[in-house]
Protein backbone atom coordinates (compact mmCIF):
# COMPACT_ATOMS: atom_id res chain seq x y z
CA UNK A 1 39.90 -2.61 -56.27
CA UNK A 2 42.54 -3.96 -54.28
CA UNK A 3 46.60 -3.46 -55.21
CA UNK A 4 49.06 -6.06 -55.44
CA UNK A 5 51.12 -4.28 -52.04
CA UNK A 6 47.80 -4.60 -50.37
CA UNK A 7 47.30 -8.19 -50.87
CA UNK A 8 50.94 -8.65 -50.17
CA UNK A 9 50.57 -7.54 -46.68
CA UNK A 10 47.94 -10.19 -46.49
CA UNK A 11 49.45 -12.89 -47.71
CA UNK A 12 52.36 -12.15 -45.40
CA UNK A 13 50.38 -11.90 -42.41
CA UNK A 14 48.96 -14.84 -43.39
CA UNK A 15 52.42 -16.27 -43.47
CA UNK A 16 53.25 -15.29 -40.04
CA UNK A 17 50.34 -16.52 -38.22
CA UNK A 18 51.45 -19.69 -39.11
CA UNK A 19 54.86 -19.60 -38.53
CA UNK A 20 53.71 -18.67 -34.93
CA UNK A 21 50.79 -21.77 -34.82
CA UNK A 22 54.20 -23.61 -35.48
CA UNK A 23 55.89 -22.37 -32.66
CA UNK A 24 52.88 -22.56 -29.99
CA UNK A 25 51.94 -26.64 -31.61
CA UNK A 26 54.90 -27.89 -30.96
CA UNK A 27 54.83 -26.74 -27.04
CA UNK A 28 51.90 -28.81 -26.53
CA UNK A 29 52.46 -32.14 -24.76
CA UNK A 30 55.58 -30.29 -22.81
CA UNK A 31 56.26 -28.35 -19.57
CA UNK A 32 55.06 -25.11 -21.44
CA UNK A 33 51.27 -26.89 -22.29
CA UNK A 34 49.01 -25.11 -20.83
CA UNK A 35 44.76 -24.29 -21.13
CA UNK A 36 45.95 -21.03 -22.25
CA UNK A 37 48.21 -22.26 -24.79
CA UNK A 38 45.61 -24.51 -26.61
CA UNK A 39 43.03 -21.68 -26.54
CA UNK A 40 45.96 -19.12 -28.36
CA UNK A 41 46.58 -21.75 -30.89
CA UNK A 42 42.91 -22.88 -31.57
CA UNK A 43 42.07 -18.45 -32.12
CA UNK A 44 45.44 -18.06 -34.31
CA UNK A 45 43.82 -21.06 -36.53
CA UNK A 46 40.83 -19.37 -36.79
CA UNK A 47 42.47 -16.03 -37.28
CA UNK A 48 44.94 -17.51 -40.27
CA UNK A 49 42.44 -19.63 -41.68
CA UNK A 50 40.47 -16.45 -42.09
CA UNK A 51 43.37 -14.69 -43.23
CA UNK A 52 43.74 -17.29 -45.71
CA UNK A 53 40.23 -17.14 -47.38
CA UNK A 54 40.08 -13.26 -47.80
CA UNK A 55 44.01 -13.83 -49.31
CA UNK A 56 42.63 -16.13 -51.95
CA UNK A 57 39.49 -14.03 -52.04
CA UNK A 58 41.53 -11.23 -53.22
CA UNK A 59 44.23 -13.08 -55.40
CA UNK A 60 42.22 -15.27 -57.75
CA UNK A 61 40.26 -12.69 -60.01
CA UNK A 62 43.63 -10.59 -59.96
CA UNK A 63 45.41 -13.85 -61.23
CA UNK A 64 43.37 -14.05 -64.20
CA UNK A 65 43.83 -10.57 -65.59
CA UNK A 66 44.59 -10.08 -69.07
CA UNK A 67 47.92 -8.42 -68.18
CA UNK A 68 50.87 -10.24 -68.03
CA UNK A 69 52.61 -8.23 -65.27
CA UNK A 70 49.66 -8.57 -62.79
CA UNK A 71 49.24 -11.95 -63.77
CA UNK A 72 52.69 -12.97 -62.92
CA UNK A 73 52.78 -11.16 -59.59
CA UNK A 74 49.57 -12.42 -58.25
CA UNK A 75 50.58 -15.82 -59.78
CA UNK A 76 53.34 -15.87 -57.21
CA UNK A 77 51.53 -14.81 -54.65
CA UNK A 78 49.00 -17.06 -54.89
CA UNK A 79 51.92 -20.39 -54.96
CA UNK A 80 53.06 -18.37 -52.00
CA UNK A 81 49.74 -18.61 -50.02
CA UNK A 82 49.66 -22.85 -51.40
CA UNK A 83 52.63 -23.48 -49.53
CA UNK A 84 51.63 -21.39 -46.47
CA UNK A 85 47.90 -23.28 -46.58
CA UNK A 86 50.26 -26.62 -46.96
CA UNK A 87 52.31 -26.11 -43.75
CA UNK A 88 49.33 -24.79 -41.70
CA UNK A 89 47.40 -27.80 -42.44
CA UNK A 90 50.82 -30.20 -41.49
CA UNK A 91 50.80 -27.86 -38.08
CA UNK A 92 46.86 -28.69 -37.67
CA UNK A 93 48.04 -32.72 -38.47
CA UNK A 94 50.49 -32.35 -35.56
CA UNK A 95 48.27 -30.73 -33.30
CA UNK A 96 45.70 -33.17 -33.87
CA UNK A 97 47.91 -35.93 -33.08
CA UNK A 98 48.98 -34.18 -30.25
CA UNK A 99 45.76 -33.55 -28.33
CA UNK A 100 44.70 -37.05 -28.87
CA UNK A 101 48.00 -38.00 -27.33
CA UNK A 102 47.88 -35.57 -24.72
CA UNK A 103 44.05 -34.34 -23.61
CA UNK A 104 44.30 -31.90 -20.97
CA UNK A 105 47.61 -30.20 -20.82
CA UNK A 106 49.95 -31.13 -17.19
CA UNK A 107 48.33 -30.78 -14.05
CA UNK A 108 51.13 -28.94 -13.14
CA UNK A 109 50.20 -26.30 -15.50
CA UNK A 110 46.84 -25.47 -13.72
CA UNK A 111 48.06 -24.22 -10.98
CA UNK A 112 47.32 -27.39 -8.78
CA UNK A 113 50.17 -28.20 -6.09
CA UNK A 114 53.69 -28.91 -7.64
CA UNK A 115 53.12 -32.68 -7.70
CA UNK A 116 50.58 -32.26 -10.06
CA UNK A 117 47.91 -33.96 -8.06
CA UNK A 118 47.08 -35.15 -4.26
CA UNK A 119 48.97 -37.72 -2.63
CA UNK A 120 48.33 -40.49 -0.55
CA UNK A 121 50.28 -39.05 2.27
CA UNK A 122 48.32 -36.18 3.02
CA UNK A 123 46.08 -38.04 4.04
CA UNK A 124 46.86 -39.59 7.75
CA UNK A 125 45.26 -42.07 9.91
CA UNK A 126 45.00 -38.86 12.46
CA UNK A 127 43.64 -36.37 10.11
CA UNK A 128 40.42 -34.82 10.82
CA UNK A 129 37.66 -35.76 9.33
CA UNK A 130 36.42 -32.03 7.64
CA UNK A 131 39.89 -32.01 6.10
CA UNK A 132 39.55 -35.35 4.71
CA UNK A 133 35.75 -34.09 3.07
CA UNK A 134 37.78 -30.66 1.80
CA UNK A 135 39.79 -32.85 -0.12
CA UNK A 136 37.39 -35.20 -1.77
CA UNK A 137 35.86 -31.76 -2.82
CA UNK A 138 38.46 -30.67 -4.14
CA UNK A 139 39.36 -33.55 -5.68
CA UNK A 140 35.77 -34.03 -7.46
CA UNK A 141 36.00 -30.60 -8.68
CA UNK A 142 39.19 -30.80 -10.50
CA UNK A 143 37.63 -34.51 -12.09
CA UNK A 144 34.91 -32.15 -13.55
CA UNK A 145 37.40 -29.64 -14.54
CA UNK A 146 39.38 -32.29 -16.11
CA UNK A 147 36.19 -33.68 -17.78
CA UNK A 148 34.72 -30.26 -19.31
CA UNK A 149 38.46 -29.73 -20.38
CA UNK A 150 38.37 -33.06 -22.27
CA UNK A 151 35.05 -32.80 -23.60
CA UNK A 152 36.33 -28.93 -24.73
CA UNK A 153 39.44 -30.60 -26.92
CA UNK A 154 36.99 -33.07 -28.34
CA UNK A 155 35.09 -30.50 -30.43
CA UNK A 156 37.95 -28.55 -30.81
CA UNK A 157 39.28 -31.60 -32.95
CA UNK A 158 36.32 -32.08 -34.34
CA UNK A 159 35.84 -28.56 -35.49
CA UNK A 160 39.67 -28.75 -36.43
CA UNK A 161 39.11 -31.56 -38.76
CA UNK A 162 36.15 -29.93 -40.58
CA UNK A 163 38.66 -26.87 -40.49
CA UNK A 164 41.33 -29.30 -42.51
CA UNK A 165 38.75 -30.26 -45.03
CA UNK A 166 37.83 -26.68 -46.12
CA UNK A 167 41.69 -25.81 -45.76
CA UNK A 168 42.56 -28.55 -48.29
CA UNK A 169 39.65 -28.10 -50.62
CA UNK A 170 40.92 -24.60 -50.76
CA UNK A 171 44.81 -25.60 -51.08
CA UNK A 172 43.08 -27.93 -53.86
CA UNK A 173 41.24 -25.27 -56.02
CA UNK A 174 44.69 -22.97 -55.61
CA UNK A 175 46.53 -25.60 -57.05
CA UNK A 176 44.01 -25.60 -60.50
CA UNK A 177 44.33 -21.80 -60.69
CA UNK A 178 47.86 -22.01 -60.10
CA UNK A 179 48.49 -24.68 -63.25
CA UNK A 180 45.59 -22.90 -65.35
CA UNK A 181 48.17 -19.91 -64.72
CA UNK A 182 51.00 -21.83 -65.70
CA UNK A 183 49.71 -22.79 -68.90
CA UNK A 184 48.64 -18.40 -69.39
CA UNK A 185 52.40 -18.23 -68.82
CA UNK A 186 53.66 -20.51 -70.99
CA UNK A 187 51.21 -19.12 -73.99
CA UNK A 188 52.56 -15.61 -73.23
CA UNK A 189 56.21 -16.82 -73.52
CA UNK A 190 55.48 -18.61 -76.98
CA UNK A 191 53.73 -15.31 -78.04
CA UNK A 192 56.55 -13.31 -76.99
CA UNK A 193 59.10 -15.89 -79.12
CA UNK A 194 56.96 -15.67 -82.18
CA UNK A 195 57.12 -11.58 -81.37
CA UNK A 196 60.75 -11.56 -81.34
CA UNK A 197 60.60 -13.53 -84.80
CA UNK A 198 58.23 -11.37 -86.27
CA UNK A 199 60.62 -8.77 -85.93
CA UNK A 200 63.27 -10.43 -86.96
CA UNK A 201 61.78 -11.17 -90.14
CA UNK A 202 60.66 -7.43 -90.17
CA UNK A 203 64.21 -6.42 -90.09
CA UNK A 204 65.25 -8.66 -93.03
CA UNK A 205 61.89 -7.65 -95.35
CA UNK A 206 62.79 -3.88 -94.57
CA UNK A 207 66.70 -4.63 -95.56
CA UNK A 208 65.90 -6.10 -98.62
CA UNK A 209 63.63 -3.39 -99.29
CA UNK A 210 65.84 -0.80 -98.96
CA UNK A 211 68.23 -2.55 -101.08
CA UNK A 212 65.93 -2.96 -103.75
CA UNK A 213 64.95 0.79 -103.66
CA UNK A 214 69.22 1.81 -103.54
CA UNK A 215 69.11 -0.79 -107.00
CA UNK A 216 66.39 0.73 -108.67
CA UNK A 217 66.97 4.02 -107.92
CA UNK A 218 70.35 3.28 -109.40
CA UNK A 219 68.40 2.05 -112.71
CA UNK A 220 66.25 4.86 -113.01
CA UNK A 221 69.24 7.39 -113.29
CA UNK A 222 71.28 4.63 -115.52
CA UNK A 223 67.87 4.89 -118.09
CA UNK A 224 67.99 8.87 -117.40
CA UNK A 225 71.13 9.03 -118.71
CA UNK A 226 70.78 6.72 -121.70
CA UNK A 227 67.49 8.77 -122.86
CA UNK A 228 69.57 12.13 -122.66
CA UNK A 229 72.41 10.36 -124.45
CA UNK A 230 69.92 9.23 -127.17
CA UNK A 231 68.28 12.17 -127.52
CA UNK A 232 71.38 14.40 -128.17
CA UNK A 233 72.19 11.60 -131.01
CA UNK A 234 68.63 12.09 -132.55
CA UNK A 235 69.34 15.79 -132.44
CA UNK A 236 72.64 15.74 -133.76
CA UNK A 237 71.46 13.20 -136.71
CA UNK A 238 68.75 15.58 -137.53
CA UNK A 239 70.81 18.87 -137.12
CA UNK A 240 72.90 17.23 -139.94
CA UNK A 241 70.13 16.06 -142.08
CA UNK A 242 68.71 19.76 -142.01
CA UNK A 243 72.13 20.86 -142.99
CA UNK A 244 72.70 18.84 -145.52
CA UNK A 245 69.29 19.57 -147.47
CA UNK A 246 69.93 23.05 -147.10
């Protein structure tokens, strides 16, 4: 069974994956975009959206213990990984807006020339003609680059969006458990009242007990007393009776 320090650590891993998916999204579209780039972010979604399933894998039977400690702890943890889930599917948002926006990354980022792509000067009236074929191959190759690049980000959006559905049918199920646990709390915070009462009115009960035992102790010796006073008068009333007959 796991611990509540072990699922901890997950849930904060979890939490720092996507603080860094934050970090790498909002590079693409500038001079830092790169194929590189969008491959690191698409694996750290995959990574924290794994993270993310085994988190609320562990979590949820641990939420619904019958303890009130555990409950609590893995209660927070749980609204924890929500809000995590929330801003990793707003990151996914943004980088699906970006991509469509921007569907390769620069050219300058691919290593080709420091324009960013062949100009029209390089090409003179003068210049032979083998050069002039090298370029057209080059230039076809990086259109097919660019193409299998594009056609790359496609599914990755695609898979990203199916990605956003499970993410927020997930975030949604959290958020039942996480009111379900809400209303656990609030029960165990009326109990805990009504406890307090109870003892309260425990405290008063055994006061009044008490009292009532100092008062009729207090009797019995008062009706102690009066018997041994009474029965010295019989005895004195019938020592004089005997004398007097005698």
């Amino acid at each position: 069974m796991s611990t509540a320090s072990e699922d901890a650590k997950i849930v904060q891993a979890f939490s720092r994956d996507v603080n860094q998916f934050k970090g790498l999204v909002s590079k693409v579209g500038t001079s830092q975009d790169s194929v590189q780039l969008r491959r690191q972010i698409h694996s750290l979604a995959e990574t924290a959206r794994t993270k993310a399933h085994d988190a609320k894998r562990r979590c949820e039977p641990n939420a619904k213990s019958k303890d009130s400690a555990t409950k609590v702890q893995y209660s927070r943890l749980i609204t924890q990984l929500m809000n995590d889930v929330k801003s990793l599917t707003s990151s996914e948002n943004e980088l699906k807006l970006k991509e469509r926006e921007h569907p390769t990354p620069p050219q300058g980022s691919r290593g080709v020339g420091g324009g960013g792509g062949f100009s029209s000067g390089t090409w003179g009236d003068d210049e032979p003609r083998q050069n002039q074929a090298q370029t057209v191959q080059q230039t076809q190759a990086f259109d097919v680059q660019v193409y299998d690049e594009t056609k790359e980000r496609a599914e990755q959006l695609n898979q990203l969006e199916s990605n956003m559905k499970d993410l927020n049918e997930m975030f949604l199920e959290m958020g039942t458990l996480v009111a379900d646990q809400g209303e656990a709390l609030d029960l165990i915070e009326t109990n805990v009242e009504r406890a307090g009462m109870s003892v309260e009115h425990a405290k008063e009960e055994t006061s009044k007990a008490l009292t009532l035992k100092e008062k009729i102790r207090k009797k019995k010796g008062c009706c102690i007393v009066c018997t041994l006073i009474l029965l010295a008068l019989i005895g004195g009333i019938i020592a004089i009776i005997v004398t007097q007959t005698t």
